[in-house]
PDB file of N, CA and C in Angstrom:
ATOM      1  N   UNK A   1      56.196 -93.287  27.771  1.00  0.00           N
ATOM      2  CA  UNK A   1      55.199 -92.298  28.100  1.00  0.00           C
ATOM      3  C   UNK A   1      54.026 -93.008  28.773  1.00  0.00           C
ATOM      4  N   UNK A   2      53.679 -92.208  29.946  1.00  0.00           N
ATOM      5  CA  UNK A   2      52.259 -93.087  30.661  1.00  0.00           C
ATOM      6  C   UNK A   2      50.984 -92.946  29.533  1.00  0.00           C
ATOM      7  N   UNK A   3      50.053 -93.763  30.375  1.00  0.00           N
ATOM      8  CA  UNK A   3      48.987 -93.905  29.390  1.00  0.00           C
ATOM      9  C   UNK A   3      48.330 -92.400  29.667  1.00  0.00           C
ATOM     10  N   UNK A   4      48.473 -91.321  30.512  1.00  0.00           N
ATOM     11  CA  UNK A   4      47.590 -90.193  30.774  1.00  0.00           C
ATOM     12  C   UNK A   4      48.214 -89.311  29.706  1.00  0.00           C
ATOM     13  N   UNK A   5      49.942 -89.475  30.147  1.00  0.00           N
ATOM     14  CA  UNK A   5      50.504 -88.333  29.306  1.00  0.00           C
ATOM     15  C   UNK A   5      50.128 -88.501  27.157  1.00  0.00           C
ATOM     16  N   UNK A   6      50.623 -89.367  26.926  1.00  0.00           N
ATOM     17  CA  UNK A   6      49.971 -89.783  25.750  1.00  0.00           C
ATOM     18  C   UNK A   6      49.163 -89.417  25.260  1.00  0.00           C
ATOM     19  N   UNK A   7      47.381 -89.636  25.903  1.00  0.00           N
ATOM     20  CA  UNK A   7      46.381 -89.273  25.802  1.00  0.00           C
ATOM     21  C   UNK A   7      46.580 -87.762  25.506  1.00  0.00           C
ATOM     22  N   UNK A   8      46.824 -87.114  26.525  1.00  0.00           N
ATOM     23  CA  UNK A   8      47.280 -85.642  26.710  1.00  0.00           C
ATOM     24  C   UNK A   8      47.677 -85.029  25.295  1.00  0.00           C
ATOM     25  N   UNK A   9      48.727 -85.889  24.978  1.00  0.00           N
ATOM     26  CA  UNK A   9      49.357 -85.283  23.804  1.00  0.00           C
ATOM     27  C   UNK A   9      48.606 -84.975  22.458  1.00  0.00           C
ATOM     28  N   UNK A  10      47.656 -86.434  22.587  1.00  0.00           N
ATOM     29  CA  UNK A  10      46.831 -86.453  20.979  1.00  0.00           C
ATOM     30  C   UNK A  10      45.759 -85.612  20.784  1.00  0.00           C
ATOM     31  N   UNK A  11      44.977 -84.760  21.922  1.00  0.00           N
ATOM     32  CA  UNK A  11      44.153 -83.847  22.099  1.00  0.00           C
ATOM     33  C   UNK A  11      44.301 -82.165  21.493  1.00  0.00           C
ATOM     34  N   UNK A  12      43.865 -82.105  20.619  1.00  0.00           N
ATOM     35  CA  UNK A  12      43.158 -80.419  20.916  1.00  0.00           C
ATOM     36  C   UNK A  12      43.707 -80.593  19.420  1.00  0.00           C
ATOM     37  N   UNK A  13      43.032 -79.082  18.654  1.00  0.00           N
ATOM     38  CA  UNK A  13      42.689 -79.301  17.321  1.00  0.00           C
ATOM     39  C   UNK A  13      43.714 -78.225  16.783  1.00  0.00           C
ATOM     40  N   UNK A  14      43.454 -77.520  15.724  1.00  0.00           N
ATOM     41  CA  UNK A  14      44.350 -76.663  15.206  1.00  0.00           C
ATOM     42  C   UNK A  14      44.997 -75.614  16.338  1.00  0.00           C
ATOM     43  N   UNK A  15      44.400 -74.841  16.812  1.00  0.00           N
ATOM     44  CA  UNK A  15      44.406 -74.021  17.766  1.00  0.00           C
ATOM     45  C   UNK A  15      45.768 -74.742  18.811  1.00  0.00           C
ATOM     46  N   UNK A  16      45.794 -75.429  18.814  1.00  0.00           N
ATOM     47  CA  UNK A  16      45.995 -76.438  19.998  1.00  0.00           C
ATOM     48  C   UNK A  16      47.698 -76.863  19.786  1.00  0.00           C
ATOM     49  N   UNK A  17      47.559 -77.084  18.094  1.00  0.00           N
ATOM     50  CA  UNK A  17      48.988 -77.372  17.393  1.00  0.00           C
ATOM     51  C   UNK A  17      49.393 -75.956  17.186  1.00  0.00           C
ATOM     52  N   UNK A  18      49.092 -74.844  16.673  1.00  0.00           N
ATOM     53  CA  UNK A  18      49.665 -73.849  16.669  1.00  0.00           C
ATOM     54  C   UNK A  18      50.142 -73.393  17.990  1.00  0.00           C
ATOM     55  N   UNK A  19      49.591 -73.843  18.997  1.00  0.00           N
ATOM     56  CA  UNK A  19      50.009 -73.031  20.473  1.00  0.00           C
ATOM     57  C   UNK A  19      51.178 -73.809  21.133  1.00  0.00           C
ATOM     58  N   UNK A  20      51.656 -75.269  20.917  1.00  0.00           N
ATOM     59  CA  UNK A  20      51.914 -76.194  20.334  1.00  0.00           C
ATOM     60  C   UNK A  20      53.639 -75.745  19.833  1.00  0.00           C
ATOM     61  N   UNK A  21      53.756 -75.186  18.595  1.00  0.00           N
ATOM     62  CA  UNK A  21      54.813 -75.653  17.891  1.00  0.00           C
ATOM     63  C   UNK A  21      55.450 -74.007  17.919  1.00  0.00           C
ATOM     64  N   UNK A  22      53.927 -73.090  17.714  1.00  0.00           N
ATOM     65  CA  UNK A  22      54.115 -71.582  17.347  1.00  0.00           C
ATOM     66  C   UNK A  22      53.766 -71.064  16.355  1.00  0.00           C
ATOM     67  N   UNK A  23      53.522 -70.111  16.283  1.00  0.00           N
ATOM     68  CA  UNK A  23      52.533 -69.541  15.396  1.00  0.00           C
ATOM     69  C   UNK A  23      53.279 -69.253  13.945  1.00  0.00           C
ATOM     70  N   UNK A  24      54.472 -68.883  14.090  1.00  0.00           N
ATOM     71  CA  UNK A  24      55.560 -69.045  13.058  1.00  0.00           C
ATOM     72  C   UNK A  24      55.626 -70.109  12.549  1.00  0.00           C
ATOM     73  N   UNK A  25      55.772 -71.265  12.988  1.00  0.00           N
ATOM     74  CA  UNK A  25      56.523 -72.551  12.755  1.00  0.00           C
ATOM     75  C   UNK A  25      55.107 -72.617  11.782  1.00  0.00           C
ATOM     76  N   UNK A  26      53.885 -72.633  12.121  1.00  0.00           N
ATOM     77  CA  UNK A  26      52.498 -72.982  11.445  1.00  0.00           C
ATOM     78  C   UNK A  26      52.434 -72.496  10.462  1.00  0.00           C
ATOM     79  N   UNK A  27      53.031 -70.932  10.101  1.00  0.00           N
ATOM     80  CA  UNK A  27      53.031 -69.839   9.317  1.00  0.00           C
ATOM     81  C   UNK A  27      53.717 -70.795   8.044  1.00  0.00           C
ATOM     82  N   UNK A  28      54.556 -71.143   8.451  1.00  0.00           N
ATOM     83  CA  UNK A  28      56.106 -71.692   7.476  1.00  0.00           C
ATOM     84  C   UNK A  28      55.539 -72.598   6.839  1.00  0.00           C
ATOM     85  N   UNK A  29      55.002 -73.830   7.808  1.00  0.00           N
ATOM     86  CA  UNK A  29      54.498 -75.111   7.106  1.00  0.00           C
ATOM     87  C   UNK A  29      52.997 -74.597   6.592  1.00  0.00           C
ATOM     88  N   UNK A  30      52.159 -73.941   6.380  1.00  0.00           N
ATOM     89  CA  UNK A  30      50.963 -73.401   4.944  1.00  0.00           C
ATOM     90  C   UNK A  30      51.737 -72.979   4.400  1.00  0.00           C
ATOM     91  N   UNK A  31      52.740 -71.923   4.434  1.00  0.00           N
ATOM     92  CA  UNK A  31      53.469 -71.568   2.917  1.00  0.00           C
ATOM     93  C   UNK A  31      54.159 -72.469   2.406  1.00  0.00           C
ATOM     94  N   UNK A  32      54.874 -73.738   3.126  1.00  0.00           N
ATOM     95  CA  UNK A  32      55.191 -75.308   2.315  1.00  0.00           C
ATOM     96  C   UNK A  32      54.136 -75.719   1.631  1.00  0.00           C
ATOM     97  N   UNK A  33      52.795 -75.989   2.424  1.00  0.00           N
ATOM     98  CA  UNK A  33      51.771 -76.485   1.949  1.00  0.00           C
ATOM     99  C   UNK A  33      51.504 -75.513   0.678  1.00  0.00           C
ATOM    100  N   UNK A  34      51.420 -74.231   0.482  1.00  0.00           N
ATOM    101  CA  UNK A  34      51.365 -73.569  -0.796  1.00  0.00           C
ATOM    102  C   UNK A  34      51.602 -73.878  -1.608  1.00  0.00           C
ATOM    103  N   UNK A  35      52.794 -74.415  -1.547  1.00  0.00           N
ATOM    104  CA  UNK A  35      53.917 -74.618  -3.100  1.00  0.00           C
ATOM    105  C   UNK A  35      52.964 -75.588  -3.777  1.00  0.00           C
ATOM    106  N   UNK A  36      52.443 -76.696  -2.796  1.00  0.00           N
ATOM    107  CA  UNK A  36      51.627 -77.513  -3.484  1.00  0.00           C
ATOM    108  C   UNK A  36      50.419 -77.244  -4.514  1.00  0.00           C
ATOM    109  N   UNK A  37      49.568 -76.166  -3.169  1.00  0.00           N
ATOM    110  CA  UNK A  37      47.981 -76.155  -3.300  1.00  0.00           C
ATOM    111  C   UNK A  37      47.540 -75.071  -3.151  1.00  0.00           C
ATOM    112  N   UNK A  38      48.046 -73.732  -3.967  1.00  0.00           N
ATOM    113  CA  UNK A  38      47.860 -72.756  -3.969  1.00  0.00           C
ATOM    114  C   UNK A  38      46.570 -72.292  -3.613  1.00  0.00           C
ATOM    115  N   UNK A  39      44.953 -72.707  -3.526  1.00  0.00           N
ATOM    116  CA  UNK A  39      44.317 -72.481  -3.343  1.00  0.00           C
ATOM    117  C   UNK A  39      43.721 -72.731  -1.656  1.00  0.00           C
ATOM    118  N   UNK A  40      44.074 -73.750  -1.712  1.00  0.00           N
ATOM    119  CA  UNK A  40      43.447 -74.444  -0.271  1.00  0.00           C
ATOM    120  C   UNK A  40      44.104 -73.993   1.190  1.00  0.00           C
ATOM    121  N   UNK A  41      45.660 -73.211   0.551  1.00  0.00           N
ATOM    122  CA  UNK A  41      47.161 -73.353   1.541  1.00  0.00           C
ATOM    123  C   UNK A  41      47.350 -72.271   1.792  1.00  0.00           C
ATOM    124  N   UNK A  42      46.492 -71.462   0.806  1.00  0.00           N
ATOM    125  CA  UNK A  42      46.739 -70.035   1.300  1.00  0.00           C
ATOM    126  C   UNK A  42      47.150 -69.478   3.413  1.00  0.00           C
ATOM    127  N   UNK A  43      47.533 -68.850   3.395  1.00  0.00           N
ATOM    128  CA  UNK A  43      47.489 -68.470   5.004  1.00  0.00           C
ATOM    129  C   UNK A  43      46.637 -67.175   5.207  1.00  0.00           C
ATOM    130  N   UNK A  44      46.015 -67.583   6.322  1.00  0.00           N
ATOM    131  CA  UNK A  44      44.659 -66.408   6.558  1.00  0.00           C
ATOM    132  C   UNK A  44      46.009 -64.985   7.119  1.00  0.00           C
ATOM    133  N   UNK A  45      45.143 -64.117   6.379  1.00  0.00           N
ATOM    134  CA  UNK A  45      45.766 -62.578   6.843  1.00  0.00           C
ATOM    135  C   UNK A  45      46.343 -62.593   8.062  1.00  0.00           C
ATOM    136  N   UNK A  46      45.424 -62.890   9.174  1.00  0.00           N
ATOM    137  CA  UNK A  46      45.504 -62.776  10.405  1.00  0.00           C
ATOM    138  C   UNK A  46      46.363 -63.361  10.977  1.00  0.00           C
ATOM    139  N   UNK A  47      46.545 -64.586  10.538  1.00  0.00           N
ATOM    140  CA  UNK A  47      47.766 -65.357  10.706  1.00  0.00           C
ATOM    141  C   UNK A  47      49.508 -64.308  10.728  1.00  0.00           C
ATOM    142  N   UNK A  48      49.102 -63.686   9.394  1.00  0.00           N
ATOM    143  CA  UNK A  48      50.500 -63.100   8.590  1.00  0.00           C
ATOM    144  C   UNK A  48      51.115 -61.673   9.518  1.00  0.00           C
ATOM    145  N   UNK A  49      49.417 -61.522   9.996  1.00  0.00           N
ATOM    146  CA  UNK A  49      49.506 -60.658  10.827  1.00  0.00           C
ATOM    147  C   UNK A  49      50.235 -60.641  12.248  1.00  0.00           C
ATOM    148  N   UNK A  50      49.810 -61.655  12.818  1.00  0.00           N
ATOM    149  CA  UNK A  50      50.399 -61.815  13.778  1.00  0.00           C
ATOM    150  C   UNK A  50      52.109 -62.437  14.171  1.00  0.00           C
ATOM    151  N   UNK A  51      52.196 -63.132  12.800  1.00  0.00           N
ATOM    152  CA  UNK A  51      53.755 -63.669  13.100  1.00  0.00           C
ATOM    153  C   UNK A  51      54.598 -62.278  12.712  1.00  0.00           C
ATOM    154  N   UNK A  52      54.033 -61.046  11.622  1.00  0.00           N
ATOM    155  CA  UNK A  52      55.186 -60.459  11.466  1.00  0.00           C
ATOM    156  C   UNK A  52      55.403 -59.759  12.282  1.00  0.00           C
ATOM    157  N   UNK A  53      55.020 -59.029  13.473  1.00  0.00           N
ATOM    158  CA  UNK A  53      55.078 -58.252  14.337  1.00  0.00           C
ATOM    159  C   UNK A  53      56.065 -59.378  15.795  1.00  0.00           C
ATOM    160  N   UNK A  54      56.131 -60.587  15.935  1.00  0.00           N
ATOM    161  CA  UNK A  54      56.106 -61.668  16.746  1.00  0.00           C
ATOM    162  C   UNK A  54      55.140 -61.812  17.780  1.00  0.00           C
ATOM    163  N   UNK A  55      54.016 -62.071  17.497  1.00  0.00           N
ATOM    164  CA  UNK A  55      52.781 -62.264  18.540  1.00  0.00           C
ATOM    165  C   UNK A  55      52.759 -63.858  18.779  1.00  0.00           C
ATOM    166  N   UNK A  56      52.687 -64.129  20.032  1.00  0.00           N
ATOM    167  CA  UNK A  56      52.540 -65.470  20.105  1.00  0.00           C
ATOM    168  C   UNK A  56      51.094 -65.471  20.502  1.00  0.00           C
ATOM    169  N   UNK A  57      50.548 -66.585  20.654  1.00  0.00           N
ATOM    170  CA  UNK A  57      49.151 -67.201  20.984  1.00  0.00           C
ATOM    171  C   UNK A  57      49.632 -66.570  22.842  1.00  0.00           C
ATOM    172  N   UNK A  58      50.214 -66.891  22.961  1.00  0.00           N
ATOM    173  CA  UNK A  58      50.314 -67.011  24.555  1.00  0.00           C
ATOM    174  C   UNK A  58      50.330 -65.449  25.024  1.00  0.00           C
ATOM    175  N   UNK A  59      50.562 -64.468  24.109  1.00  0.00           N
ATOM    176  CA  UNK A  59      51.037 -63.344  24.447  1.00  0.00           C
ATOM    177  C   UNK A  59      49.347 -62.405  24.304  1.00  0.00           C
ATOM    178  N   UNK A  60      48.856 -63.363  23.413  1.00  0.00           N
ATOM    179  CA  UNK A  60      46.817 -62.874  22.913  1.00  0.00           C
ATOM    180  C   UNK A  60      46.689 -63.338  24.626  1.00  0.00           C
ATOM    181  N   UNK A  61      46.688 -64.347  25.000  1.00  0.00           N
ATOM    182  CA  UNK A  61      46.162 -64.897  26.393  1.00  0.00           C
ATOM    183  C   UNK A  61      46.286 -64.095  27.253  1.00  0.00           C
ATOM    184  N   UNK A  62      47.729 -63.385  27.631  1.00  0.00           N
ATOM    185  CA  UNK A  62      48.267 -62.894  28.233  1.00  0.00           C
ATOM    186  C   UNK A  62      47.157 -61.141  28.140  1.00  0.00           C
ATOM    187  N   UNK A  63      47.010 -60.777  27.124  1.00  0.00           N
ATOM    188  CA  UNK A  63      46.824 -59.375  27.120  1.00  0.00           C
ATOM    189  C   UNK A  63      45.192 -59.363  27.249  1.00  0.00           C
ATOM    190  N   UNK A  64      44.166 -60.270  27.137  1.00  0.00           N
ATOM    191  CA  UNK A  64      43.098 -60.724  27.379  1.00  0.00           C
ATOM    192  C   UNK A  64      42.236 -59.783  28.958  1.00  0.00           C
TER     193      UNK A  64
END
């Protein structure tokens, strides 16, 4: 991998990994994280909201 692409990769924050992997995939791994840390792992509503219907991040962009 070049030194730009790399860089590229390690950038952008939550937002960034959910848009990233998918909003599902994110959904899945806090309810893993749950099993642990029931308090901290919870998943925000909005979240729950949006994967059960299948909303992607890209599809919010899109309708913007």
């Amino acid at each position: 991998m070049t030194p730009e692409i790399s860089r590229d990769v390690n950038r952008g924050g939550p937002m960034k990994y959910a848009h990233t992997i998918g909003v599902a995939k994110m959904l899945a791994d806090i309810r893993q994280f749950a099993q642990d840390d029931r308090v901290s792992s919870r998943p925000s509503p909005l979240i729950v909201d949006l994967v059960e219907p299948g909303v992607t991040l890209q599809s919010l962009n899109l309708a913007a």
